[in-house]
Each structure stands twice: as structure tokens, then as C-alpha cells.
N, C-alpha and C. Protein backbone atom coordinates (compact mmCIF):
# COMPACT_ATOMS: atom_id res chain seq x y z
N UNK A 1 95.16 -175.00 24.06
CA UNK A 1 95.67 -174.43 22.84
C UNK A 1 96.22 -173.03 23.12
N UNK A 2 97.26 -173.01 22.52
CA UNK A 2 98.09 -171.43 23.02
C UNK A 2 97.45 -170.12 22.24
N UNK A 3 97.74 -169.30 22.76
CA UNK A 3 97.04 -167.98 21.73
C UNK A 3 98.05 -167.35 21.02
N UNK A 4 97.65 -166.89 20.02
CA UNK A 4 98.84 -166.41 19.09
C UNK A 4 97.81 -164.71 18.78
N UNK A 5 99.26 -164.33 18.40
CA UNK A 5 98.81 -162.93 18.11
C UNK A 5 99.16 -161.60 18.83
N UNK A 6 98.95 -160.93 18.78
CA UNK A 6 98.78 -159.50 20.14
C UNK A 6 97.49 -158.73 20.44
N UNK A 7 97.59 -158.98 21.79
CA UNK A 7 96.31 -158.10 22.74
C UNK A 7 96.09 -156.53 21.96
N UNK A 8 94.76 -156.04 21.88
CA UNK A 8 94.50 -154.96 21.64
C UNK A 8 95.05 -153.90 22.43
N UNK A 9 95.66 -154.30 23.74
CA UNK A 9 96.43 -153.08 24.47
C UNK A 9 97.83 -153.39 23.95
N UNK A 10 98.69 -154.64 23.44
CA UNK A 10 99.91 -154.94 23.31
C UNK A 10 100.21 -153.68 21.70
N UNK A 11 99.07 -153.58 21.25
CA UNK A 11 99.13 -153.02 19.56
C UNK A 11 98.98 -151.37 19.77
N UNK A 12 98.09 -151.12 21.12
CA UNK A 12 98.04 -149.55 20.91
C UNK A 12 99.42 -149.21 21.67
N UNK A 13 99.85 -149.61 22.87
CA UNK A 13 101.20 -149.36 23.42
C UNK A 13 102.30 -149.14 21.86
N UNK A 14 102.13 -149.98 21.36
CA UNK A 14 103.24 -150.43 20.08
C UNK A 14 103.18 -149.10 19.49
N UNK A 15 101.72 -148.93 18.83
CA UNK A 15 101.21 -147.97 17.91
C UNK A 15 101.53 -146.38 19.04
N UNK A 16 101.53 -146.18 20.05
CA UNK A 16 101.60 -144.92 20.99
C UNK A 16 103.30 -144.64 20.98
N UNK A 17 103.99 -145.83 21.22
CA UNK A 17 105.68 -145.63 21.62
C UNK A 17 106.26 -144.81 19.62
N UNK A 18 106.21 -145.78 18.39
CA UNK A 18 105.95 -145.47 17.68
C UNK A 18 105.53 -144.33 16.96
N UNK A 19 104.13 -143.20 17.28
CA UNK A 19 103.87 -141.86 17.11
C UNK A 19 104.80 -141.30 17.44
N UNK A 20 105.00 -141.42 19.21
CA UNK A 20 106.08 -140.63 19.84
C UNK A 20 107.63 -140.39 19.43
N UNK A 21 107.85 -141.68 19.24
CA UNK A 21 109.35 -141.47 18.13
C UNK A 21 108.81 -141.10 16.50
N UNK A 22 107.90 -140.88 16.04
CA UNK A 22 107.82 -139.82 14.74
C UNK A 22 108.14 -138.78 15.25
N UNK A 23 107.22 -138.23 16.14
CA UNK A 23 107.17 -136.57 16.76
C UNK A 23 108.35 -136.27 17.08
N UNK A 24 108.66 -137.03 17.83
CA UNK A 24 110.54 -136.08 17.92
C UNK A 24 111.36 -136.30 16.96
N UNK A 25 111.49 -137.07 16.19
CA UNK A 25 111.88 -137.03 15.30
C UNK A 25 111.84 -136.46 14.10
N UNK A 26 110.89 -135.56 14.09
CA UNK A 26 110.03 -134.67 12.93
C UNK A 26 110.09 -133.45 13.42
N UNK A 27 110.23 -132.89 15.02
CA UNK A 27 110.61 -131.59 15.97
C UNK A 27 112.41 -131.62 14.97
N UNK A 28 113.09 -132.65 15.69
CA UNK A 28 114.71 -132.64 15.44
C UNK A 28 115.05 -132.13 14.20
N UNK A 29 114.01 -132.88 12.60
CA UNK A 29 114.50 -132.57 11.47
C UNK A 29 114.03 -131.09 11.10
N UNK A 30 113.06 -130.31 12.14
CA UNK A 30 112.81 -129.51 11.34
C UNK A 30 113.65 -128.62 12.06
N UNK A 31 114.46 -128.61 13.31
CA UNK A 31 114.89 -127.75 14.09
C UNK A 31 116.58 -127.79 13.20
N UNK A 32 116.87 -129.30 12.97
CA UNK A 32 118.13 -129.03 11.93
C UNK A 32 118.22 -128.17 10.30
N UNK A 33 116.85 -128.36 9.95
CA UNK A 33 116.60 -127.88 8.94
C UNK A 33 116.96 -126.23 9.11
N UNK A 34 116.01 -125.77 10.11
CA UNK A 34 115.87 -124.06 10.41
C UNK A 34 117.95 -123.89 10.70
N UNK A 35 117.98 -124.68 11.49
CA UNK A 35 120.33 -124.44 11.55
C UNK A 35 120.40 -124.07 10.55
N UNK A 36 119.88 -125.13 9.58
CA UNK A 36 121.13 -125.15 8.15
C UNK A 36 120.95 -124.00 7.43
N UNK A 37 119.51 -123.72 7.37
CA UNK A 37 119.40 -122.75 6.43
C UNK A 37 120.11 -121.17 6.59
N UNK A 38 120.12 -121.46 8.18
CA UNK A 38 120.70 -119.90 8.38
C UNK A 38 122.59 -120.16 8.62
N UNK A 39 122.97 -121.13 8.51
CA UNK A 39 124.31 -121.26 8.14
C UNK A 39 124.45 -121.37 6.52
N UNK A 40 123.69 -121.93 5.95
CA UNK A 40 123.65 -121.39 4.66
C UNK A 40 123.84 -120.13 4.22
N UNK A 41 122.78 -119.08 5.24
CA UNK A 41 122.66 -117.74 4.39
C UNK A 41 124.28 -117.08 5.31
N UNK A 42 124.26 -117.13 6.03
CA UNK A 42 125.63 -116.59 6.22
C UNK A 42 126.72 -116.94 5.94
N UNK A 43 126.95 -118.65 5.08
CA UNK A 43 127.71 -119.15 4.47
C UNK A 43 128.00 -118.08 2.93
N UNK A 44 126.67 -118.06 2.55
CA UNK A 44 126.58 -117.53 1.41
C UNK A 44 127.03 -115.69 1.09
N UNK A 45 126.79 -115.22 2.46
CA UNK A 45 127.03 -113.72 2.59
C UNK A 45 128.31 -113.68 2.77
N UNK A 46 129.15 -114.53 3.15
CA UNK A 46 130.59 -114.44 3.64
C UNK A 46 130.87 -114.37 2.11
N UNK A 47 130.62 -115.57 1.43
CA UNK A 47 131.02 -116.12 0.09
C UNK A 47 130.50 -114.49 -1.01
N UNK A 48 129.81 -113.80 -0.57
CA UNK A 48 129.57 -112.52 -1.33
C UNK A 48 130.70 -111.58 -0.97
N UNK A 49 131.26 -111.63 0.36
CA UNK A 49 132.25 -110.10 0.90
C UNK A 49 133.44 -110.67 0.05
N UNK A 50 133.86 -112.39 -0.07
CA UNK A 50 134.68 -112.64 -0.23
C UNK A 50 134.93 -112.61 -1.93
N UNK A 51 134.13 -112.51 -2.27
CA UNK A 51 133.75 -111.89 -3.84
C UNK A 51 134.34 -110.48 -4.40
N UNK A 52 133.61 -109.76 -3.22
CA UNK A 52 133.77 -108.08 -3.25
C UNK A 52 135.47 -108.25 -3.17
N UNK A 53 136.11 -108.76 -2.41
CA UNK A 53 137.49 -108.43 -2.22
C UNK A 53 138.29 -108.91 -3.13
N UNK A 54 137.92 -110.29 -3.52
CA UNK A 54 138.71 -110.90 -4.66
C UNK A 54 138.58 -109.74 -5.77
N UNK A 55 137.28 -109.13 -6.66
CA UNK A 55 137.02 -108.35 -7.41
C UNK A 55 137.78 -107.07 -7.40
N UNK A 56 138.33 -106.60 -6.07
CA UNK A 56 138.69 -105.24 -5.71
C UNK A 56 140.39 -105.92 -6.45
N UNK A 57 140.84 -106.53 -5.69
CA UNK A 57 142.11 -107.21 -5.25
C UNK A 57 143.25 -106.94 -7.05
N UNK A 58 142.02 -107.93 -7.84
CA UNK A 58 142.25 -108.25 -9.31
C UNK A 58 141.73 -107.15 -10.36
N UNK A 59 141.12 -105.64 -9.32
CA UNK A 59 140.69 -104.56 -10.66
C UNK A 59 139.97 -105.17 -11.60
N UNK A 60 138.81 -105.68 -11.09
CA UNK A 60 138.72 -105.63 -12.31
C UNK A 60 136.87 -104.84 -12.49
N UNK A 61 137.24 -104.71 -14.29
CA UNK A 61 136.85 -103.43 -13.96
C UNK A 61 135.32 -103.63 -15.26
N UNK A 62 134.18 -103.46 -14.91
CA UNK A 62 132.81 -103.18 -15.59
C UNK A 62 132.62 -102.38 -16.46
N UNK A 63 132.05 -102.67 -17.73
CA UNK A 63 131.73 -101.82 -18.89
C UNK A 63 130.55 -100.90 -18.47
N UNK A 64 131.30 -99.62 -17.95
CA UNK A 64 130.51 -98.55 -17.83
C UNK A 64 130.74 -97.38 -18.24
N UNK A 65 129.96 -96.40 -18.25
CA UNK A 65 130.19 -94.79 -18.36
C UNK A 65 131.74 -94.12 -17.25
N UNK A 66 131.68 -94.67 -16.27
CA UNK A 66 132.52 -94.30 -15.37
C UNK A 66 133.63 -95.10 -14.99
N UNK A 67 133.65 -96.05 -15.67
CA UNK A 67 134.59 -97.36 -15.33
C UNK A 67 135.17 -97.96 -16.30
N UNK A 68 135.29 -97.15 -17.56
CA UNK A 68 136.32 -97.71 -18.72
C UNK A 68 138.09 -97.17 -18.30
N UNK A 69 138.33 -97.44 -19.03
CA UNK A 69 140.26 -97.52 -18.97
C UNK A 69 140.18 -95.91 -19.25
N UNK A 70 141.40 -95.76 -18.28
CA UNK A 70 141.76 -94.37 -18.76
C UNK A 70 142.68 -94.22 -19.45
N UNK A 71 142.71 -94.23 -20.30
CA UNK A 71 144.01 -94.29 -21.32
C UNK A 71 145.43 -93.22 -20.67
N UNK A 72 146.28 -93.20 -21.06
CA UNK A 72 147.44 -92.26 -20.55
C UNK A 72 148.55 -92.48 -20.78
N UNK A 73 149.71 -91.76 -21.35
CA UNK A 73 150.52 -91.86 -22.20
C UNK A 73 151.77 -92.34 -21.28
N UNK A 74 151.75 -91.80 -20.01
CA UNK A 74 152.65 -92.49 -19.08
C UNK A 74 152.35 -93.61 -18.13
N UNK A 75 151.58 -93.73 -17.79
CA UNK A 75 151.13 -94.80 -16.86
C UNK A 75 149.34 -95.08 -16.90
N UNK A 76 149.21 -96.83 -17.07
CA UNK A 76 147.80 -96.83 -17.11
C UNK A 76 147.20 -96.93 -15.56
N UNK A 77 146.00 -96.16 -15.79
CA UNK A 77 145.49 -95.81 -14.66
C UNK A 77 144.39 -96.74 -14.15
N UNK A 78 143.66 -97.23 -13.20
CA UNK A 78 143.19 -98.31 -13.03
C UNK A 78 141.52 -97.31 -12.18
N UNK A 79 140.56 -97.32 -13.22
CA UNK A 79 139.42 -96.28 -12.66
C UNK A 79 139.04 -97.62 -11.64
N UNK A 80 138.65 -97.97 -11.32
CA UNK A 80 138.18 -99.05 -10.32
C UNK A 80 138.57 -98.65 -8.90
N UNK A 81 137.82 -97.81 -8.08
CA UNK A 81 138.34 -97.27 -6.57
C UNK A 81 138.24 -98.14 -5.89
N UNK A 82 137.13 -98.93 -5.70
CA UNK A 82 136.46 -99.93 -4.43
C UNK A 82 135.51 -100.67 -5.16
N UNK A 83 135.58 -101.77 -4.24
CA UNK A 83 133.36 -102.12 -4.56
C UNK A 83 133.06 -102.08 -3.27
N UNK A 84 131.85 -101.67 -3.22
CA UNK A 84 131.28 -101.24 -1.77
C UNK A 84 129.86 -102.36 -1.91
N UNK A 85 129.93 -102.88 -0.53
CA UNK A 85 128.78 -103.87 -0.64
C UNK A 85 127.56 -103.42 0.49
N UNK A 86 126.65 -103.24 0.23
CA UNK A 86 125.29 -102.41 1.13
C UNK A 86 124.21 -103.41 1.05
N UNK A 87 123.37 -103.11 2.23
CA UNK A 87 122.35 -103.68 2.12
C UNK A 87 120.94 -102.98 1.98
N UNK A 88 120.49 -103.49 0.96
CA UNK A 88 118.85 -102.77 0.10
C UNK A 88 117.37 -103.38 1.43
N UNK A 89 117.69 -102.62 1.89
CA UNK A 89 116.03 -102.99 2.92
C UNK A 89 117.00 -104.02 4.25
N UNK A 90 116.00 -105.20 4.79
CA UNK A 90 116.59 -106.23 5.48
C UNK A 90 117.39 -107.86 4.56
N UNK A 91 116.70 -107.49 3.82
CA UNK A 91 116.70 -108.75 3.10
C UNK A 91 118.07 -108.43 2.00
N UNK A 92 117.65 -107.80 1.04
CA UNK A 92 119.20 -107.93 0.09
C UNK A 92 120.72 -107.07 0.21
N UNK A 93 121.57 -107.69 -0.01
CA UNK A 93 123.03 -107.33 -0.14
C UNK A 93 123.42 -107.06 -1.20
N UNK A 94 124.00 -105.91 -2.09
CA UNK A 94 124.30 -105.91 -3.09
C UNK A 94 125.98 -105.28 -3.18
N UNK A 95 126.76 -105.73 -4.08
CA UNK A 95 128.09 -104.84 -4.32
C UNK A 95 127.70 -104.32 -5.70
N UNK A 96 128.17 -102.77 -5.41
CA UNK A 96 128.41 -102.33 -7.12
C UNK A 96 129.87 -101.60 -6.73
N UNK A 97 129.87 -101.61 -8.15
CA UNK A 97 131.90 -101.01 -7.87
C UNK A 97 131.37 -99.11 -8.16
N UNK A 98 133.01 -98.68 -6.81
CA UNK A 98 133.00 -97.20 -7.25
C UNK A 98 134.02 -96.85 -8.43
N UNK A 99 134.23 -96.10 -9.12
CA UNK A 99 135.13 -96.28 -10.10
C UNK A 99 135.40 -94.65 -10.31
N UNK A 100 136.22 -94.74 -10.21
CA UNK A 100 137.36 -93.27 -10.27
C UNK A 100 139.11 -93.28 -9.97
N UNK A 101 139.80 -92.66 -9.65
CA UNK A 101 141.31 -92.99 -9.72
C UNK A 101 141.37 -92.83 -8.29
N UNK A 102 140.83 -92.01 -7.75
CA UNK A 102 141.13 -91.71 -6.26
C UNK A 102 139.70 -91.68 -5.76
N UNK A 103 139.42 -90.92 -4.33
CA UNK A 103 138.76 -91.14 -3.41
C UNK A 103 137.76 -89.68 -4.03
N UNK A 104 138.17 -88.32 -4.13
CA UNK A 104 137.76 -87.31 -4.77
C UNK A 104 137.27 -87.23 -6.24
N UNK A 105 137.29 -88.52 -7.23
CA UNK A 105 136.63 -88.45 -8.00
C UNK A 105 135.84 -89.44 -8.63
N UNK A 106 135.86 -90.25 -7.37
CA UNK A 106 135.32 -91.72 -7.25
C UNK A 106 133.54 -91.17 -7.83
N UNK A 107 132.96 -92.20 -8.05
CA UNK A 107 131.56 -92.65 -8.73
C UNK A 107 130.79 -93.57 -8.08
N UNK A 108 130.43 -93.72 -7.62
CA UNK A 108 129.53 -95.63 -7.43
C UNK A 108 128.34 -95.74 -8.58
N UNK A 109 128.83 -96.66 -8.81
CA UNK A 109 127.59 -97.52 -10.05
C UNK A 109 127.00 -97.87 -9.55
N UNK A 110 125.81 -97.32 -8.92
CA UNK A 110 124.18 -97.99 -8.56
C UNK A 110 123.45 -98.78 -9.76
N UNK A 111 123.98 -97.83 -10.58
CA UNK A 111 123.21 -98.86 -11.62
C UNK A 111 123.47 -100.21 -12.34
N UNK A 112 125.04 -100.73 -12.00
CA UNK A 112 125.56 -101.35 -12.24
C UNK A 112 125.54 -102.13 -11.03
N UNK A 113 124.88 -103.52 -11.32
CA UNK A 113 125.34 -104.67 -9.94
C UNK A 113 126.12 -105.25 -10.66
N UNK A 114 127.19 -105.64 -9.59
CA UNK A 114 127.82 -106.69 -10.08
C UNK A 114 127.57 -108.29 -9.43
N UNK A 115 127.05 -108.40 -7.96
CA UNK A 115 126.60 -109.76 -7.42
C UNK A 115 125.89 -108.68 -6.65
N UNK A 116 124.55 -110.02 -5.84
CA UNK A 116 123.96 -109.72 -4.84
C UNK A 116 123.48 -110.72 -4.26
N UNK A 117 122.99 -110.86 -3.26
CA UNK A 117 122.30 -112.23 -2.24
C UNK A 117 121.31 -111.71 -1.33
N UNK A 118 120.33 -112.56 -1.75
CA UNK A 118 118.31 -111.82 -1.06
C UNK A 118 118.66 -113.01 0.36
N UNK A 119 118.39 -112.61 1.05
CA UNK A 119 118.35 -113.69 2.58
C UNK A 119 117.04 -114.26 2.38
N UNK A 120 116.89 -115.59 2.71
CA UNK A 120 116.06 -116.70 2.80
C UNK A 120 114.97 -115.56 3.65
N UNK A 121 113.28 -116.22 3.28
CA UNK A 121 112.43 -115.65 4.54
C UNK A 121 112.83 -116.21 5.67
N UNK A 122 112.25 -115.44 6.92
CA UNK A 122 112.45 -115.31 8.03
C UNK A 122 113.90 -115.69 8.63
N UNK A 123 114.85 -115.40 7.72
CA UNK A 123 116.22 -115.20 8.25
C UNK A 123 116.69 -113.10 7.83
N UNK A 124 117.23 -113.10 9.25
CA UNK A 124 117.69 -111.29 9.23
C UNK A 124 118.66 -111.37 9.20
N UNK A 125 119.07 -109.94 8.59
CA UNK A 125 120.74 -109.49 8.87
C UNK A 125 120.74 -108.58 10.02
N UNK A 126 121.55 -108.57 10.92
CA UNK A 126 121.70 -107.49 12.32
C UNK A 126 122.05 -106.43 11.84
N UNK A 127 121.63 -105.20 11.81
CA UNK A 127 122.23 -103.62 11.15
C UNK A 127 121.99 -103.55 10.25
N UNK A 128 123.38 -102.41 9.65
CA UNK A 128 123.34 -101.96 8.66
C UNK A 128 124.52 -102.51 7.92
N UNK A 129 124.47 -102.43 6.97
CA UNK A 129 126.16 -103.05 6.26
C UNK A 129 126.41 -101.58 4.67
N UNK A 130 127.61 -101.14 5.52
CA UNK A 130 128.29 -100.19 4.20
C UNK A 130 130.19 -100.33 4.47
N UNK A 131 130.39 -101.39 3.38
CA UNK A 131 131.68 -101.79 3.69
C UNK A 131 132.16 -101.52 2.13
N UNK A 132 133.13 -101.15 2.04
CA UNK A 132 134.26 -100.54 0.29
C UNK A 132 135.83 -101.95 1.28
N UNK A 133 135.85 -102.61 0.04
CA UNK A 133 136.85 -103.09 -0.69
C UNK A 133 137.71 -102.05 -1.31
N UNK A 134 138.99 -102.05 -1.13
CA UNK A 134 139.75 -100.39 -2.15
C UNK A 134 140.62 -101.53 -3.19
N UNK A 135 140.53 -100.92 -4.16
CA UNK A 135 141.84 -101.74 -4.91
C UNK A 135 142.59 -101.56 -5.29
N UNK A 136 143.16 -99.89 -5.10
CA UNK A 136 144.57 -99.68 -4.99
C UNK A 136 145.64 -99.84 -3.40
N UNK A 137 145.04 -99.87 -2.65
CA UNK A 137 146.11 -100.08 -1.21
C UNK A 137 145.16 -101.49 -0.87
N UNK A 138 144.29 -101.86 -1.11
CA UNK A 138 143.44 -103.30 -0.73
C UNK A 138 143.15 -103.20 0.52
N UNK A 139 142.85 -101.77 1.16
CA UNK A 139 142.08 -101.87 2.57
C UNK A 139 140.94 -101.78 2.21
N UNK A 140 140.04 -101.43 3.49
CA UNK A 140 138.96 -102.22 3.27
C UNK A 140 138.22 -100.98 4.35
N UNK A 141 137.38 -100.17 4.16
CA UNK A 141 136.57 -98.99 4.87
C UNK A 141 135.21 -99.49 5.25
N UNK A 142 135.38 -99.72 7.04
CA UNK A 142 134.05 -100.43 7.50
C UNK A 142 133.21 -99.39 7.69
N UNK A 143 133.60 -98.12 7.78
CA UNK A 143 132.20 -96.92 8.14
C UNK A 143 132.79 -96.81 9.28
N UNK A 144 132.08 -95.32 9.74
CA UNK A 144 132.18 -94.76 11.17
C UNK A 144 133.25 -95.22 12.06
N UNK A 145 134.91 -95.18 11.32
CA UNK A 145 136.06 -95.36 11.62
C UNK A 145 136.01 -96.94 12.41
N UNK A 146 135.05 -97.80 12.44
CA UNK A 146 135.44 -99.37 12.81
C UNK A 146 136.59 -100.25 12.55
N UNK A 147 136.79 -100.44 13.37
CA UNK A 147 138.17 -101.53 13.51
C UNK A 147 137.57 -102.73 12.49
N UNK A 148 136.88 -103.28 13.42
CA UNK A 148 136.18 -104.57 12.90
C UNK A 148 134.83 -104.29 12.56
N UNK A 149 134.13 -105.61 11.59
CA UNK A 149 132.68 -104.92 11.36
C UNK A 149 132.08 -106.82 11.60
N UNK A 150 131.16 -106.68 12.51
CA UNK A 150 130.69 -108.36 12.95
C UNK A 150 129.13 -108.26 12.04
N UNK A 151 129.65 -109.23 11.27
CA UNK A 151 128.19 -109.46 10.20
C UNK A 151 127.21 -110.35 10.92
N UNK A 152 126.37 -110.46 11.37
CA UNK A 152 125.51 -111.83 12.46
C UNK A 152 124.64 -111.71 11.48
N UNK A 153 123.69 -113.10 10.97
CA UNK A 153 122.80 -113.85 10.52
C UNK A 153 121.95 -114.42 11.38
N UNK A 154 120.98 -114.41 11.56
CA UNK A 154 119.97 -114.96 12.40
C UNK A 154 118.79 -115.58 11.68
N UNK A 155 117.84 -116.10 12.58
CA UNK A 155 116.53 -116.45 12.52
C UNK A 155 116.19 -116.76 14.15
N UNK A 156 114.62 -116.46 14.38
CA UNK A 156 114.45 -116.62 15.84
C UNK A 156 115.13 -117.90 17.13
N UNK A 157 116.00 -118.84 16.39
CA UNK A 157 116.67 -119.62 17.10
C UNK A 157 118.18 -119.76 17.26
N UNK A 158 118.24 -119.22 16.09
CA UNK A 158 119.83 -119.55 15.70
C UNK A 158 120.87 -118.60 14.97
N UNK A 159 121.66 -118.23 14.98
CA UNK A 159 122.92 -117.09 14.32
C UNK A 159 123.93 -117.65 14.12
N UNK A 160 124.37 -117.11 13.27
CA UNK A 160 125.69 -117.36 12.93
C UNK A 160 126.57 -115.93 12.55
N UNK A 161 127.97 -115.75 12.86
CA UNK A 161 128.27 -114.55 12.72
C UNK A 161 130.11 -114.70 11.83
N UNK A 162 130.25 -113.93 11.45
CA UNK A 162 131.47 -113.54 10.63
C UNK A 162 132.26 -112.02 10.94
N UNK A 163 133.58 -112.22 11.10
CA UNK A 163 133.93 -110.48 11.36
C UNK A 163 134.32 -110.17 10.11
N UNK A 164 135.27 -108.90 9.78
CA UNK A 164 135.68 -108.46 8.81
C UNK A 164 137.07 -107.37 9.68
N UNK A 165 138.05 -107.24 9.16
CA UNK A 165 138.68 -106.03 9.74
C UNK A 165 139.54 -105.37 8.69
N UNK A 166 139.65 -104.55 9.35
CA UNK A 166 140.41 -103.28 8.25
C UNK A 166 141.66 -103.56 7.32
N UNK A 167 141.86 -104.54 7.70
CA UNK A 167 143.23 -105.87 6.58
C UNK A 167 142.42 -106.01 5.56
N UNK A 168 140.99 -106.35 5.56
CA UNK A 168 140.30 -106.97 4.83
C UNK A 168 140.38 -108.21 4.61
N UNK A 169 140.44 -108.75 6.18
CA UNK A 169 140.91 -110.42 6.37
C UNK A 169 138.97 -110.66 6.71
N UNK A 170 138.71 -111.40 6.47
CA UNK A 170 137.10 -112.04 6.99
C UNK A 170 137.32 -113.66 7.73
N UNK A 171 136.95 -113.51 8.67
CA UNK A 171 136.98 -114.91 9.66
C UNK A 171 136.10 -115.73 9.18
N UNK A 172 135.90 -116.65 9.34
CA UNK A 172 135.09 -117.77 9.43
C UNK A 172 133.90 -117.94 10.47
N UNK A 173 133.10 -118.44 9.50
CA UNK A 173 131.65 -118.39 10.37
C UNK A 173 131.18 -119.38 11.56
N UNK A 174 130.88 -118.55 12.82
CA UNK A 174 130.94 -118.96 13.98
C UNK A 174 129.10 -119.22 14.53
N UNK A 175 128.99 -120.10 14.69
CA UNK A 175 128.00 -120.13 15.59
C UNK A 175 127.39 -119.28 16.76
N UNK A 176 126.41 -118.58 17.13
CA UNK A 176 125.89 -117.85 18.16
C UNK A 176 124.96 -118.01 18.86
N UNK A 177 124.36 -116.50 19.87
CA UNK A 177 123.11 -116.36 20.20
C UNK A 177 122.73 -115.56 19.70
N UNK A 178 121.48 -115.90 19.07
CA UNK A 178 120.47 -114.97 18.64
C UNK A 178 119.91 -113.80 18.82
């Protein structure tokens, strides 16, 4: 009479090959997971500069103490200087607009946000970030006379990075090293 069934070693082999393809397979999803999130957050920080510039670009302009219309009998004047986008600690990015006619009587509204974006835990921003959008000539002031200003996003495995340059053109987000 034939035997039917499987040997107690045929079931733990089965049951051992089995674990082993969970485990890597559960390493892979969480190692894609940690990618995404930090292409997310630098997806999302690009999608903030690119905010700041559109905002600069189109004047437009926040109900404030320092940022209403200047009325004027010959030409209307556009108080809206820049929005300048900074970062509060490691974690948040904020733009508030400066608002004045020129550079000498410009304002920044701290108290006024207009967008901001908190970075996921354990994802960093590299540096410091103090970048002005202008919206009368539409350049774009990276600090400490920089050509270009390279935004990198990280977490202990993975980066992603974005430039910016004095056009106020912003590249597309590139993959890195950490």
C-alpha cells in the first residue's frame, strides 16, 4: 500500500523555505517604504519653493498691516517685495511674504504664513535654507551671493536632492547619497 501525505522533514523544509521568503520580503517592503517617504518629503518641499515662486511671480498679495495696496494717483504700486522661504528648527519650512515697494522698505510678515511643510520623523533637511522669490524682476536671492542653492532630503539610507538657481528655475528631484 503506497503512503500518502508528507514526511515531517518534507513540511518543516516547506515551512523554513516559506519564513525565509516572508523575511525578505518584509526587509524589501520596508526598505521601499523608508525610499518613498523621503522622495515624498522632497517631492513635497520642491512642490513648496514651487509655490513660493508661483506666489511671487502673480503678486499676490496678503491681508496685512504691511501688505495692503498702495493706492497712488499715477501708477499702482505692488507692496509685495518677495516671499522668502526659511527653515524653523530641522524639521519645518515656512514662506511668509516681505512686503514693501523696494528692497529699503521691505517688511517680512513673520506673523503671517502663507504655506509651510513639517518633514516626516526621521527624515532631515541638509543646512540651512533662506531663499526670497522677488516679484518685481522675478529673481530669486539664495544668500551669501550663491549661484545655485542644492536642497538634499535625507534619512539614514536614502536622499534625494533638488537645485534652485538665481533664474529661479528649480530642477527636478534627483536621487543620491546620503
Amino acid at each position: 500500500m503506497p503512503k500518502r501525505g508528507f514526511t515531517l522533514i518534507e513540511m518543516l523544509v516547506t515551512v523554513a523555505i516559506m519564513m525565509m521568503l516572508v523575511g525578505i520580503g518584509t526587509a524589501n517592503f520596508i526598505h521601499y517604504r523608508e525610499k518613498k517617504e523621503v522622495k515624498e518629503a522632497a517631492e513635497q518641499l520642491r512642490e513648496l519653493f514651487v509655490a513660493a515662486k508661483v506666489k511671487a511671480s502673480a503678486r499676490q498679495t496678503p491681508e496685512s498691516e504691511h501688505c495692503s495696496p498702495i493706492p497712488d494717483t499715477t501708477v499702482q504700486k505692488y507692496p509685495i517685495f518677495a516671499f522668502h522661504l526659511s527653515n524653523v528648527g530641522t524639521k519645518t519650512i515656512e514662506i511668509h511674504p516681505v512686503c514693501g515697494t523696494n528692497q529699503a522698505n521691505a517688511v517680512e510678515e513673520d506673523s503671517f504664513l502663507v504655506d509651510h511643510y513639517t518633514l516626516p520623523q526621521n527624515i532631515m533637511l541638509s543646512g540651512t535654507l533662506s531663499v526670497y522669490f522677488y516679484s518685481l524682476h522675478g529673481g530669486v536671492d539664495l544668500g551669501n551671493g550663491d549661484t545655485t542653492k542644492l536642497i538634499k532630503v535625507a534619512n539614514s539610507r536614502y536622499a534625494y536632492q533638488f537645485q534652485i538657481d538665481q533664474g529661479g528655475n528649480i530642477s527636478e528631484i534627483k536621487a543620491t547619497t546620503p
